[in-house]
N, C-alpha and C. Protein backbone atom coordinates (compact mmCIF):
# COMPACT_ATOMS: atom_id res chain seq x y z
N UNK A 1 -113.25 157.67 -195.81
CA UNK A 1 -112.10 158.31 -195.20
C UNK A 1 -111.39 157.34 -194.25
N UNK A 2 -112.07 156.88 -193.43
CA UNK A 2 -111.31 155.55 -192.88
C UNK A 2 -111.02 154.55 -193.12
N UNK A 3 -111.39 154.02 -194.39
CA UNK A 3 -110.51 153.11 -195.11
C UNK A 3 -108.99 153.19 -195.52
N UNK A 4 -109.03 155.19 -196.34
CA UNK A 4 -107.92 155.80 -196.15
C UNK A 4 -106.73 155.65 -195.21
N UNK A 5 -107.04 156.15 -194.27
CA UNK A 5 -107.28 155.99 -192.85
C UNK A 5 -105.87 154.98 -192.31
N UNK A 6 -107.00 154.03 -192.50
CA UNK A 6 -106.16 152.42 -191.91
C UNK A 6 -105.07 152.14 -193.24
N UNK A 7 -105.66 152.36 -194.23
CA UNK A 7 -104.37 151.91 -195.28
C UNK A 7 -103.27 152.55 -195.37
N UNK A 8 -103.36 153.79 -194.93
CA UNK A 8 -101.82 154.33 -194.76
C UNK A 8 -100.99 153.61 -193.49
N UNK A 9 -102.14 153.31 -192.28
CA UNK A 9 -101.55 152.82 -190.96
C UNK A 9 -101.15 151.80 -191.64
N UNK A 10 -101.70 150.81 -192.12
CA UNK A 10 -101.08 149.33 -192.79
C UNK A 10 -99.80 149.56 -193.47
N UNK A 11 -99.64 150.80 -194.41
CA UNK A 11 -98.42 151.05 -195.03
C UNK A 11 -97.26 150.92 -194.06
N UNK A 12 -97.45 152.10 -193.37
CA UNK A 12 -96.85 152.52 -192.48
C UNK A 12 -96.20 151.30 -191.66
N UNK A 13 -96.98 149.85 -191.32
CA UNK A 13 -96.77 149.11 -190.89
C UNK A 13 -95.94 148.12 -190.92
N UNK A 14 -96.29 147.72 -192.45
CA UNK A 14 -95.56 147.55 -193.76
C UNK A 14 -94.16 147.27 -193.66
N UNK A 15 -94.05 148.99 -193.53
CA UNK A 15 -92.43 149.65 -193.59
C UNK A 15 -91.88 149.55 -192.35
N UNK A 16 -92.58 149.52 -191.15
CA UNK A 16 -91.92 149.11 -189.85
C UNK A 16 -91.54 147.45 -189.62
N UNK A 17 -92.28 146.63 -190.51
CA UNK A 17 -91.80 145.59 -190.32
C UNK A 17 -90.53 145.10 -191.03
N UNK A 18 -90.53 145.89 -192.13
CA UNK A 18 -89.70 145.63 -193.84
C UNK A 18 -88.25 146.20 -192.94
N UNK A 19 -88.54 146.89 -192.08
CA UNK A 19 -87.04 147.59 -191.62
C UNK A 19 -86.61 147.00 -190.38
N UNK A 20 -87.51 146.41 -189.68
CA UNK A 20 -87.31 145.82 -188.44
C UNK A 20 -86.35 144.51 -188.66
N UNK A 21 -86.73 143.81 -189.61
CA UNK A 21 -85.06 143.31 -190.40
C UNK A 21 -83.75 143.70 -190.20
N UNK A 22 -83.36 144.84 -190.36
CA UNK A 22 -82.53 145.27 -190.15
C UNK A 22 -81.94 144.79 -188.59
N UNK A 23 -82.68 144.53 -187.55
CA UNK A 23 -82.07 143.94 -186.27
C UNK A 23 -81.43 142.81 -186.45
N UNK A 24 -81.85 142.57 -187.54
CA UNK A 24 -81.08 141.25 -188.05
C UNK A 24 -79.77 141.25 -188.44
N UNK A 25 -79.73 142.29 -189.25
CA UNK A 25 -78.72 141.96 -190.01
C UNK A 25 -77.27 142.78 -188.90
N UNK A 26 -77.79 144.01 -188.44
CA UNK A 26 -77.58 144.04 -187.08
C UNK A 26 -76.65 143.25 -185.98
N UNK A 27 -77.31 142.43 -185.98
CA UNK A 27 -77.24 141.33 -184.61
C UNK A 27 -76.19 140.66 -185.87
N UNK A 28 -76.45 139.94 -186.94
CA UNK A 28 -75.03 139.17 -187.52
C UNK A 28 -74.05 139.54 -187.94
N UNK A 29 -73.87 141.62 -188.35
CA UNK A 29 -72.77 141.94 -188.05
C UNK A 29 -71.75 142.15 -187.02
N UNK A 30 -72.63 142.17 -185.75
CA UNK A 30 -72.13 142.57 -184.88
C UNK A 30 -71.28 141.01 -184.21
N UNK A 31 -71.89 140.15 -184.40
CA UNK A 31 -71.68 138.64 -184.08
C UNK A 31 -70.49 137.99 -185.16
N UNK A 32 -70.49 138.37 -186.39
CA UNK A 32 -69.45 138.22 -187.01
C UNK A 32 -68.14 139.42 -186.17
N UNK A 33 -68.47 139.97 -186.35
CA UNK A 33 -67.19 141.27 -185.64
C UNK A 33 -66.54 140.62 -184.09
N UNK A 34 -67.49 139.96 -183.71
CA UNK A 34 -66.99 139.58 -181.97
C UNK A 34 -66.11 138.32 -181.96
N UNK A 35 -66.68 137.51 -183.30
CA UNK A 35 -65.84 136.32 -183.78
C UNK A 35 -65.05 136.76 -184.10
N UNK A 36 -64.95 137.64 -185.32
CA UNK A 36 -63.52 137.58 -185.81
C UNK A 36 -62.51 138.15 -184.54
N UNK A 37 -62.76 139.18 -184.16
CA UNK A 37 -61.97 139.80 -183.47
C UNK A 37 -61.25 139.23 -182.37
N UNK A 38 -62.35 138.23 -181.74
CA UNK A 38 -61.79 137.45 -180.24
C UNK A 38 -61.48 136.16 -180.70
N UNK A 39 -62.04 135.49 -182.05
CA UNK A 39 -61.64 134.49 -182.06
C UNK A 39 -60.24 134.59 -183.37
N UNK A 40 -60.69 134.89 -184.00
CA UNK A 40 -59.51 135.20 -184.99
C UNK A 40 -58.31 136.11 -185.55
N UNK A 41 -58.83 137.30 -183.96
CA UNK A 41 -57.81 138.21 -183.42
C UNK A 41 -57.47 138.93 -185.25
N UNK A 42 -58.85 139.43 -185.53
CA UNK A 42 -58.74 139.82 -187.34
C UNK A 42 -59.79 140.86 -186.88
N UNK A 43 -59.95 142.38 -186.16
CA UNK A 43 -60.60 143.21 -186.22
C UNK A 43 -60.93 143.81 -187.48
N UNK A 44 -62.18 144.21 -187.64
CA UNK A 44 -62.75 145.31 -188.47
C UNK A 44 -63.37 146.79 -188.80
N UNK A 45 -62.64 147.38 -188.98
CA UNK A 45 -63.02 149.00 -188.41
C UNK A 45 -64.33 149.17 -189.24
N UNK A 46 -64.77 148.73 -190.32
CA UNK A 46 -66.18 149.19 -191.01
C UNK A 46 -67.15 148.66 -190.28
N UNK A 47 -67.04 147.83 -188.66
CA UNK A 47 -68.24 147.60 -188.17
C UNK A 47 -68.88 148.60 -187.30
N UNK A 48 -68.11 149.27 -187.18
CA UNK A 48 -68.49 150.30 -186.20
C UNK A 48 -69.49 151.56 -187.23
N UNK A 49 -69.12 151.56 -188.33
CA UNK A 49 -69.79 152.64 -188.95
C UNK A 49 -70.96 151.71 -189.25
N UNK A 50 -70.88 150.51 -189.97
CA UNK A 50 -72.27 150.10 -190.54
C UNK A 50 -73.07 149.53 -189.32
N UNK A 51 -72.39 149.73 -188.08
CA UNK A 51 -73.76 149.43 -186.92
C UNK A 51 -74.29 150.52 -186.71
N UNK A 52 -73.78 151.49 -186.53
CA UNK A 52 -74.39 152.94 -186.34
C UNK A 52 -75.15 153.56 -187.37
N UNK A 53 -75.00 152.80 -188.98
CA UNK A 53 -76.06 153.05 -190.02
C UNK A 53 -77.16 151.96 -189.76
N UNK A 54 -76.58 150.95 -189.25
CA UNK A 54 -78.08 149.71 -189.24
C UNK A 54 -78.99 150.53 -187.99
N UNK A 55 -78.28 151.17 -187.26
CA UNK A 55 -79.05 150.89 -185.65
C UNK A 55 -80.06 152.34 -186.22
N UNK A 56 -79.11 153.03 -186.78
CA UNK A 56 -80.37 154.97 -187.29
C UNK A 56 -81.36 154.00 -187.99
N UNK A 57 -80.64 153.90 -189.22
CA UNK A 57 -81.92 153.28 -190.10
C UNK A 57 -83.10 152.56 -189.65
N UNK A 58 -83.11 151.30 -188.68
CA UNK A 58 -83.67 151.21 -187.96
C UNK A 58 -84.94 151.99 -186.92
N UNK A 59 -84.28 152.87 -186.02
CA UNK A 59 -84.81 153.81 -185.36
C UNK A 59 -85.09 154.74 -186.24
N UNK A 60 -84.97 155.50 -186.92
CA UNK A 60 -85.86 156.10 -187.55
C UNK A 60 -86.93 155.48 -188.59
N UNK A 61 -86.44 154.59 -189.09
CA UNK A 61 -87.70 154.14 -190.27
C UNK A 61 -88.87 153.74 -189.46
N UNK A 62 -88.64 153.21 -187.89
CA UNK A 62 -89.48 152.67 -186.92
C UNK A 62 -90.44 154.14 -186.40
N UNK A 63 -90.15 154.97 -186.65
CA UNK A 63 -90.82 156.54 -185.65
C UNK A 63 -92.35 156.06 -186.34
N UNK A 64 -92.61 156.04 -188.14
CA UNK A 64 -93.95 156.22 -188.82
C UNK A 64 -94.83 154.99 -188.57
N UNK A 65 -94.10 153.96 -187.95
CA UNK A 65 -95.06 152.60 -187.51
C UNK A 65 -94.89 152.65 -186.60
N UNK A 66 -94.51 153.11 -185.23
CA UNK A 66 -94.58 153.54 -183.83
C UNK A 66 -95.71 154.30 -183.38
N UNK A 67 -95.98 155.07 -184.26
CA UNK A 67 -97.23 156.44 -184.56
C UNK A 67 -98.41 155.52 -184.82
N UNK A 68 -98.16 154.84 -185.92
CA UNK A 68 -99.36 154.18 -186.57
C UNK A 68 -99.80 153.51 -185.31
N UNK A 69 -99.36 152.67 -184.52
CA UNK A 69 -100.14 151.30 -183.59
C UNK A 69 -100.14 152.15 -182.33
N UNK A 70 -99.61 153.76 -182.40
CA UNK A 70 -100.27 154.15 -180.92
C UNK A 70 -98.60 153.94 -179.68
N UNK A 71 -97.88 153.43 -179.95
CA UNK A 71 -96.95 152.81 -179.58
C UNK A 71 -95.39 153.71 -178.82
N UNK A 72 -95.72 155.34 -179.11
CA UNK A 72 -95.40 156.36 -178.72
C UNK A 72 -95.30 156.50 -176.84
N UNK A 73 -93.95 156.67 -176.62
CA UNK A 73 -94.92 156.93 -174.78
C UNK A 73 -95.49 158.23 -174.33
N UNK A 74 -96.24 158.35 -173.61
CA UNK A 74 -96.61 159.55 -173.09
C UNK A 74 -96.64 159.93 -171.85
N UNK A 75 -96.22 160.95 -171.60
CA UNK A 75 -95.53 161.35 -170.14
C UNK A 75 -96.47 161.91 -169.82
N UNK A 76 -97.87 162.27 -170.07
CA UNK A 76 -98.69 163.05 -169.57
C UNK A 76 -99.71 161.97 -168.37
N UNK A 77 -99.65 161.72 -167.41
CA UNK A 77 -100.18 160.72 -166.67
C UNK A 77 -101.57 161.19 -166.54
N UNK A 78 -102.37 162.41 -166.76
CA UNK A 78 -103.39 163.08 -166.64
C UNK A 78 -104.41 162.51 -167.67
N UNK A 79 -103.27 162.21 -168.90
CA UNK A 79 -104.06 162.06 -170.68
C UNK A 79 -105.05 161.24 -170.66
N UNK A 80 -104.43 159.83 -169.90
CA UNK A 80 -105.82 158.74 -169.89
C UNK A 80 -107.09 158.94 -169.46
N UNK A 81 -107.20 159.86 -168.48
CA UNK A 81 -108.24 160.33 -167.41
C UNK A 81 -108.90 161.07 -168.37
N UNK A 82 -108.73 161.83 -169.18
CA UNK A 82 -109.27 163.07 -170.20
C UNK A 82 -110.35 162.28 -170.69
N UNK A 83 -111.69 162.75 -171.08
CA UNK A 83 -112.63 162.44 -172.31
C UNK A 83 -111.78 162.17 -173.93
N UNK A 84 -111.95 161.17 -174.83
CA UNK A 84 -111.71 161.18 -176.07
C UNK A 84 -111.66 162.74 -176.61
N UNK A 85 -112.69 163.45 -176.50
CA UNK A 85 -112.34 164.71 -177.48
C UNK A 85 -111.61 166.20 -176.60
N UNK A 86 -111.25 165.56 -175.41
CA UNK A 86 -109.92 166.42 -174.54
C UNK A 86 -109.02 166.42 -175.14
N UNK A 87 -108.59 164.90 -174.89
CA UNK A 87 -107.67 164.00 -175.16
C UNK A 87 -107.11 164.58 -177.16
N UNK A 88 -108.31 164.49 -177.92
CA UNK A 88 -108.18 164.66 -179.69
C UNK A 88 -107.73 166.75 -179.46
N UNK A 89 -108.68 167.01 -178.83
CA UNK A 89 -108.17 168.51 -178.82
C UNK A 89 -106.78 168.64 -178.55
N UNK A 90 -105.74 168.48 -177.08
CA UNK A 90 -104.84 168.15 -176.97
C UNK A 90 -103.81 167.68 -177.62
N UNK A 91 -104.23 166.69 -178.22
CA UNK A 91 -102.80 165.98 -179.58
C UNK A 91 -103.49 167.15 -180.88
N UNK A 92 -104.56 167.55 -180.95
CA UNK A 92 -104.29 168.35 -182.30
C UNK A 92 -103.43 169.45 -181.82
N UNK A 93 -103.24 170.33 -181.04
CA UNK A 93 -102.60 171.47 -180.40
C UNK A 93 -101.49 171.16 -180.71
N UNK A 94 -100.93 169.69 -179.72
CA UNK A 94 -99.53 169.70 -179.69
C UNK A 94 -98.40 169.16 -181.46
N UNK A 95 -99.77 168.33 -182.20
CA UNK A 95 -99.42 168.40 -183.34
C UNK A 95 -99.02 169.05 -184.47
N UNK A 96 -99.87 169.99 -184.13
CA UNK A 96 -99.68 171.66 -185.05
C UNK A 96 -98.44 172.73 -184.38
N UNK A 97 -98.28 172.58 -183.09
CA UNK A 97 -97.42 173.01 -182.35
C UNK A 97 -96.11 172.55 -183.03
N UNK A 98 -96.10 171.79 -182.66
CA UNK A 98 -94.58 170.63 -182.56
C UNK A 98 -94.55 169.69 -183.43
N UNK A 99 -95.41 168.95 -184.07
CA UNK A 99 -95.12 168.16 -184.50
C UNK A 99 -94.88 168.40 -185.79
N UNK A 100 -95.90 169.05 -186.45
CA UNK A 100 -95.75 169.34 -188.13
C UNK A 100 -94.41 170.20 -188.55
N UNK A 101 -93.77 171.09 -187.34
CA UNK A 101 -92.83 171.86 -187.95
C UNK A 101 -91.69 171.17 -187.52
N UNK A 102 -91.21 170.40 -186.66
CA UNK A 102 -90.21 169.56 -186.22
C UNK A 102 -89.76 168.79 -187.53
N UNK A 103 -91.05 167.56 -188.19
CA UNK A 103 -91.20 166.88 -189.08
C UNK A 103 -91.15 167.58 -189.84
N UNK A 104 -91.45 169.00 -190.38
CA UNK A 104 -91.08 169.75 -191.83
C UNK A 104 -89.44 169.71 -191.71
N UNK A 105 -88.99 170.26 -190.94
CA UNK A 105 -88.02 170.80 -190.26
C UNK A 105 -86.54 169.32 -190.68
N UNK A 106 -87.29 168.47 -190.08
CA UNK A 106 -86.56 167.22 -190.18
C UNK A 106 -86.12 166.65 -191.77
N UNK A 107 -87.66 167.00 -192.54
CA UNK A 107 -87.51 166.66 -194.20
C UNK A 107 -86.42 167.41 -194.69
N UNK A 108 -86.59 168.78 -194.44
CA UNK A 108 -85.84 169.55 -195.46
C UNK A 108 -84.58 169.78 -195.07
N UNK A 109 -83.75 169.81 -193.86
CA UNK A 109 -82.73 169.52 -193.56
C UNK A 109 -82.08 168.50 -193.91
N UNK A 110 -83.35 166.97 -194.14
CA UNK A 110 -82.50 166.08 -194.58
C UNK A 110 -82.02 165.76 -195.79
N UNK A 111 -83.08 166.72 -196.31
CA UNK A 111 -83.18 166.56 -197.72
C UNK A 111 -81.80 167.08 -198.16
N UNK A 112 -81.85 168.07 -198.10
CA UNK A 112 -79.98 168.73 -198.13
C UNK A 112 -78.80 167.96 -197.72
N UNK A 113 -79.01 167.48 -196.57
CA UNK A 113 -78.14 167.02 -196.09
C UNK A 113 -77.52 165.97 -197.27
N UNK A 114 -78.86 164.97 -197.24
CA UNK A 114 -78.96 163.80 -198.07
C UNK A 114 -78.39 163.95 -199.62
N UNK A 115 -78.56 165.29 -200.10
CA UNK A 115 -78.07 165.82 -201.89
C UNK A 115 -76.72 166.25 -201.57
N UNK A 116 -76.28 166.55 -200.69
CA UNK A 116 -74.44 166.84 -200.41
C UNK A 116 -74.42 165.86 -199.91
N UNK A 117 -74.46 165.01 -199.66
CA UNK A 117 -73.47 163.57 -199.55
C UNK A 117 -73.65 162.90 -200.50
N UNK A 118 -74.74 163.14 -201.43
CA UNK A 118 -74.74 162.19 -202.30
C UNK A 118 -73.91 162.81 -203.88
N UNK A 119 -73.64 164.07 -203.62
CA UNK A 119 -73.14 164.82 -204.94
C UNK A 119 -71.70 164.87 -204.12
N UNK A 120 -70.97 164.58 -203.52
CA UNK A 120 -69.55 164.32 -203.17
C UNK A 120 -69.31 162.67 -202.62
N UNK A 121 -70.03 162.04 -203.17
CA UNK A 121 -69.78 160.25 -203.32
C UNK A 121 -69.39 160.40 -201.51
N UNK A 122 -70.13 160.84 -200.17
CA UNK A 122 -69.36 160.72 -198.87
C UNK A 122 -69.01 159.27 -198.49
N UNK A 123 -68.05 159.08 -198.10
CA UNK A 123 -67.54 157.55 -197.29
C UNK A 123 -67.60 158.14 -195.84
N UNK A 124 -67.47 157.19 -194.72
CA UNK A 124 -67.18 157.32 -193.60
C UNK A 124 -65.28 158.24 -193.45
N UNK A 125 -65.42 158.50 -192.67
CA UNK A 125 -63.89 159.49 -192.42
C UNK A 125 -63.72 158.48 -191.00
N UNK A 126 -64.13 157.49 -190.29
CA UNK A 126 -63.94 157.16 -189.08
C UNK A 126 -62.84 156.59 -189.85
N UNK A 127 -62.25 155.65 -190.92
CA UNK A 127 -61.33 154.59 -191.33
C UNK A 127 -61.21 155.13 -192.55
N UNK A 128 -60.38 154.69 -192.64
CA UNK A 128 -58.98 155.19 -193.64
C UNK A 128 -60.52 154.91 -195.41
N UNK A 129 -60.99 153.87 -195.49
CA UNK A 129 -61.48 153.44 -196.42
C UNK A 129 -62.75 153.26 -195.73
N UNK A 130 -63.69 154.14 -195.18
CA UNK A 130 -64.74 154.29 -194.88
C UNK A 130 -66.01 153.83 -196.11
N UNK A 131 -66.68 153.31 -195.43
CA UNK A 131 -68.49 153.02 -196.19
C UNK A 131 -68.99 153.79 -196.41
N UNK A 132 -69.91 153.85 -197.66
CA UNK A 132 -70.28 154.97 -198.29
C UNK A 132 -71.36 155.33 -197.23
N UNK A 133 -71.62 156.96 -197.07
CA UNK A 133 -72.60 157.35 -196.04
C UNK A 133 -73.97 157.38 -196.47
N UNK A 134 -73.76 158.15 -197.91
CA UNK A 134 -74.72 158.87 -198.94
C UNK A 134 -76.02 157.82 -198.55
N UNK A 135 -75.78 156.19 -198.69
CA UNK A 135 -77.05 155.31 -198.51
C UNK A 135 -78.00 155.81 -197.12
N UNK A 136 -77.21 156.04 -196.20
CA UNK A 136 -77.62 156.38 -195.06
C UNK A 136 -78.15 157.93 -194.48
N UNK A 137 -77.70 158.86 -195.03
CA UNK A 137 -78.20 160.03 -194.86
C UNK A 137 -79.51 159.95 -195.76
N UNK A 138 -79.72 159.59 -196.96
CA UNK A 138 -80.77 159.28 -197.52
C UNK A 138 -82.38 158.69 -196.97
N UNK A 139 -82.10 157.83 -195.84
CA UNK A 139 -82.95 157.53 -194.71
C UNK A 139 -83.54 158.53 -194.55
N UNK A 140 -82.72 159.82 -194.19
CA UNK A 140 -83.49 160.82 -192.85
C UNK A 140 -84.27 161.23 -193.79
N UNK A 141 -84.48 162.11 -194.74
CA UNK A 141 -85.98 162.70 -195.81
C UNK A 141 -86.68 161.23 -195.72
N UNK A 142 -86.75 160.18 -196.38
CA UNK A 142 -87.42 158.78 -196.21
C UNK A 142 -88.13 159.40 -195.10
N UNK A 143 -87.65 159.13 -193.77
CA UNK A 143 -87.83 158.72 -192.58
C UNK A 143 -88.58 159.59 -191.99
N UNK A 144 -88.91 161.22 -192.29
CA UNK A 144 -88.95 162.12 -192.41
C UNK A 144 -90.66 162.37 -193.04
N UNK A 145 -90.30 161.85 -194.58
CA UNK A 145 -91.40 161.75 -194.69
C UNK A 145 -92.71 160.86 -194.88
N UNK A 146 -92.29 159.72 -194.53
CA UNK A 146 -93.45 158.69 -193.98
C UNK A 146 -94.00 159.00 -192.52
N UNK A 147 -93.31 159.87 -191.64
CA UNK A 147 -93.45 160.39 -191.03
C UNK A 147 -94.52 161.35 -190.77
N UNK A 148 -94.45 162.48 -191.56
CA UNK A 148 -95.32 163.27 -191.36
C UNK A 148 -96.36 162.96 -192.49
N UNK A 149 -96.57 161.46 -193.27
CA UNK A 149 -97.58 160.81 -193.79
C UNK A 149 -98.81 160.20 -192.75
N UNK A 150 -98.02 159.73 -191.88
CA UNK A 150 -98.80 159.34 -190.57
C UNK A 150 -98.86 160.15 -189.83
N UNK A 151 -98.28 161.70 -189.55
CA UNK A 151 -98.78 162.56 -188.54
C UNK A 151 -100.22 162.96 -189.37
N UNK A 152 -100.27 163.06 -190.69
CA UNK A 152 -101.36 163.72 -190.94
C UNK A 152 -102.67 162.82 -190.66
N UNK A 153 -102.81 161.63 -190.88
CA UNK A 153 -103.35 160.79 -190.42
C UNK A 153 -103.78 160.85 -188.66
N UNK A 154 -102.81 161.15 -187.95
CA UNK A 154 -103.27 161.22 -186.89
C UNK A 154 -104.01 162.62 -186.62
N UNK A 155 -103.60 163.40 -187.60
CA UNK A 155 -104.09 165.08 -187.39
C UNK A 155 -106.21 164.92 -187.52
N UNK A 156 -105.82 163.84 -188.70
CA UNK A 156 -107.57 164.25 -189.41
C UNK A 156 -107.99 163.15 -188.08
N UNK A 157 -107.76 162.26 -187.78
CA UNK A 157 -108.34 161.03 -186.52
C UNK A 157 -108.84 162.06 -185.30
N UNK A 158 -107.99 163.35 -185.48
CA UNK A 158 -107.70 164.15 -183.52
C UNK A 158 -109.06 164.76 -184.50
N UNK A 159 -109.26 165.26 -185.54
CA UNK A 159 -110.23 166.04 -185.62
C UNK A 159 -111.54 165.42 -185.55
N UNK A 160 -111.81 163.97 -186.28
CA UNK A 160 -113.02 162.80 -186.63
C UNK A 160 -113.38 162.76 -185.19
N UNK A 161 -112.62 162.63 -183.97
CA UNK A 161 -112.66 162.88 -182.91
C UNK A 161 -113.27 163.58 -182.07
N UNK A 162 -112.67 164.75 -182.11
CA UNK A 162 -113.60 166.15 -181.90
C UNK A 162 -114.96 166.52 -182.37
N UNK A 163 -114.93 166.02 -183.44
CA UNK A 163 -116.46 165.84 -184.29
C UNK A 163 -117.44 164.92 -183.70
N UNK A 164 -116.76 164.00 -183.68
CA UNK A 164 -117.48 162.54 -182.88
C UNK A 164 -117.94 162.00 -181.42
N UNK A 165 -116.52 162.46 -180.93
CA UNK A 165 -116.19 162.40 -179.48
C UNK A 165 -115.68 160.96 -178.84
N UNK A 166 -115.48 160.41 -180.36
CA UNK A 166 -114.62 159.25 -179.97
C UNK A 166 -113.37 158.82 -180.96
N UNK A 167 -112.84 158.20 -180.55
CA UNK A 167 -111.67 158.13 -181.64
C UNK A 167 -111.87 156.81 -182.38
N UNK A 168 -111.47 157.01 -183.78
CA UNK A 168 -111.82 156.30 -184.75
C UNK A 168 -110.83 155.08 -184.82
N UNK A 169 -110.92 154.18 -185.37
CA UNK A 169 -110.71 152.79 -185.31
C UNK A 169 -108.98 152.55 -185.77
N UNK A 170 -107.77 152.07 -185.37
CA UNK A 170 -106.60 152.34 -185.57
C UNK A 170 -106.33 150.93 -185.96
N UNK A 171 -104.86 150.69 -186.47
CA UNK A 171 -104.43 149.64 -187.45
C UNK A 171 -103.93 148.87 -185.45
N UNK A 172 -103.73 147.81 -185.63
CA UNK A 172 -103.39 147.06 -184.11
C UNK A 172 -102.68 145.71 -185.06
N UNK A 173 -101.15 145.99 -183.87
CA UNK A 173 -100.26 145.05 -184.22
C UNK A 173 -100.21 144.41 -183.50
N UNK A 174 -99.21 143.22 -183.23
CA UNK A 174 -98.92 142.59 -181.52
C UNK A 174 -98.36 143.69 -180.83
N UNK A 175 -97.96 143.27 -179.64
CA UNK A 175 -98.24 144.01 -178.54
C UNK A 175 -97.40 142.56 -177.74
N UNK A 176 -96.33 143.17 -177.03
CA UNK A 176 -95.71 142.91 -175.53
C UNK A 176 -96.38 141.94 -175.12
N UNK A 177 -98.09 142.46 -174.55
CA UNK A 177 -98.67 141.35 -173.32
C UNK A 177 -99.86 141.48 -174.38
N UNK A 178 -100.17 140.06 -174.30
CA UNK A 178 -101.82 139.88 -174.95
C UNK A 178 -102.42 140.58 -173.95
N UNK A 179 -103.09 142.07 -174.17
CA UNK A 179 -103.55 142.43 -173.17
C UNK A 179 -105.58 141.54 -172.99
N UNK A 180 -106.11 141.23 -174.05
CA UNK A 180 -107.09 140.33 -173.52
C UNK A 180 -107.42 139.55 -173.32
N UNK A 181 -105.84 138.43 -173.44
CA UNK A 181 -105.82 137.58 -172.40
C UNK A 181 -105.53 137.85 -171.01
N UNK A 182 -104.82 138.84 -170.75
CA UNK A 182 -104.69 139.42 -169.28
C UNK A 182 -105.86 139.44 -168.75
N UNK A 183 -106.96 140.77 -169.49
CA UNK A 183 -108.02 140.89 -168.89
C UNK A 183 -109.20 139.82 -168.42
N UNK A 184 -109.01 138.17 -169.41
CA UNK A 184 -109.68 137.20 -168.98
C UNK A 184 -108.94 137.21 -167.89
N UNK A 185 -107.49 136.66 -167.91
CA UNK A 185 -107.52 135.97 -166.63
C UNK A 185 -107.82 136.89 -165.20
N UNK A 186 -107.85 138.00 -165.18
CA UNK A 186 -107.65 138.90 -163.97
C UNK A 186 -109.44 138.73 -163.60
N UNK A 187 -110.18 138.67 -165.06
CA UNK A 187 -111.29 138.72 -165.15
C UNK A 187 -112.26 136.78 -164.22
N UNK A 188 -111.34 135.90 -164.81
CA UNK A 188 -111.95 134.83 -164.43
C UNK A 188 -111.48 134.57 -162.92
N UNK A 189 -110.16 135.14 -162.59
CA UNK A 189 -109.94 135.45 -161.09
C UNK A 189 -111.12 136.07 -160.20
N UNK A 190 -111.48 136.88 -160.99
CA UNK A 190 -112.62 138.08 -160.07
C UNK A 190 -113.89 136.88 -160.07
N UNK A 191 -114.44 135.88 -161.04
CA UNK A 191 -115.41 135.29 -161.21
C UNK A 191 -115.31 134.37 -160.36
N UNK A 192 -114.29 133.79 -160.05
CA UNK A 192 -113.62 132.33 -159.22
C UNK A 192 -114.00 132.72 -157.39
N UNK A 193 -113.74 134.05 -157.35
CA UNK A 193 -113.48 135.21 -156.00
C UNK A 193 -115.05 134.58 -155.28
N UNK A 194 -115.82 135.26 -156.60
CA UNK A 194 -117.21 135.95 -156.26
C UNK A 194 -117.87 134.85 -155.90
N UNK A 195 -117.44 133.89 -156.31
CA UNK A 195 -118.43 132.19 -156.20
C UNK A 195 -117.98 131.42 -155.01
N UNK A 196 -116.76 131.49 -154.66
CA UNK A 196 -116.40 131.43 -153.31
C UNK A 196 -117.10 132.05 -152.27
């Protein structure tokens, strides 16, 4: 089961990196648009729609590999302090609560959404000759449901948990601060202290 487990987190990972691209392409539309416009005084009205499709696409394809590495914030300042199977009781509650019907909720709305734009060919309406949308509403079911691929994953972990009383082993990406290099050095500080 935890092989399972981690290979969906790896998927999941996968797809957060495969889309994280997109900042790319991103960042050189937006950099072409600032040229043309200031330097070649030649504005483009389709940048405004295809940044606002790069920047969703983006942020949402990112929610199911955000989940996977743990990477979610949590406002509960109490949570850390909790025992592991507080802590697994807790996210199963609020998962079954909120999370599974939000994420149903999210699929099937998009799903609709996504089959009427795509059965009336939609363009953008911001410009006269708007970009097709249909590519982009298509995201949200995607996005939607890799989504609640990795909530379930986290559902059976809150339970292995509860069973166990510890939480089972998660996919780990980089991370901001090497946090164990931090902990050496704070660590060889404390060693340096003590010998003094």
């Amino acid at each position: 089961m935890q092989k399972l487990l981690l290979r969906i987190d790896h998927f999941n990972t996968l797809v957060g990196h495969a889309f994280a691209w997109t900042i790319v392409l991103l960042t050189l539309v937006i950099s072409y648009e600032v040229f043309s416009r200031y330097v070649l005084n030649a504005p483009h009205a389709w940048v405004f729609d295809a940044s606002y499709m790069l920047y969703g696409t983006l942020f949402m394809m990112a929610g199911a590999y955000t989940l996977a590495t743990g990477g979610h914030v949590r406002g509960d300042v109490l949570y850390g302090f909790f025992r592991p199977r507080t802590q697994a009781i807790l996210d199963l509650i609020l998962y079954l609560l909120f999370f599974v019907p939000g994420v149903l909720a999210l699929c099937w709305a998009g799903w609709d959404f996504a089959a009427e734009s795509w059965a009336i060919n939609e363009h953008s309406s911001v410009t006269s000759d708007g970009p097709p949308v249909y590519p982009f509403k298509a995201i949200i079911p995607l996005a939607g449901g890799v989504l609640m691929l990795q909530g379930v994953v986290e559902i059976i972990r809150c339970i292995i948990c509860i069973r166990q009383g510890e939480w089972p082993s998660r996919t780990h990406d980089v991370e901001e601060v090497d946090v164990e290099k931090l902990r050496k050095m704070v660590h060889a500080d404390d060693v340096e202290g003590s010998a003094k």
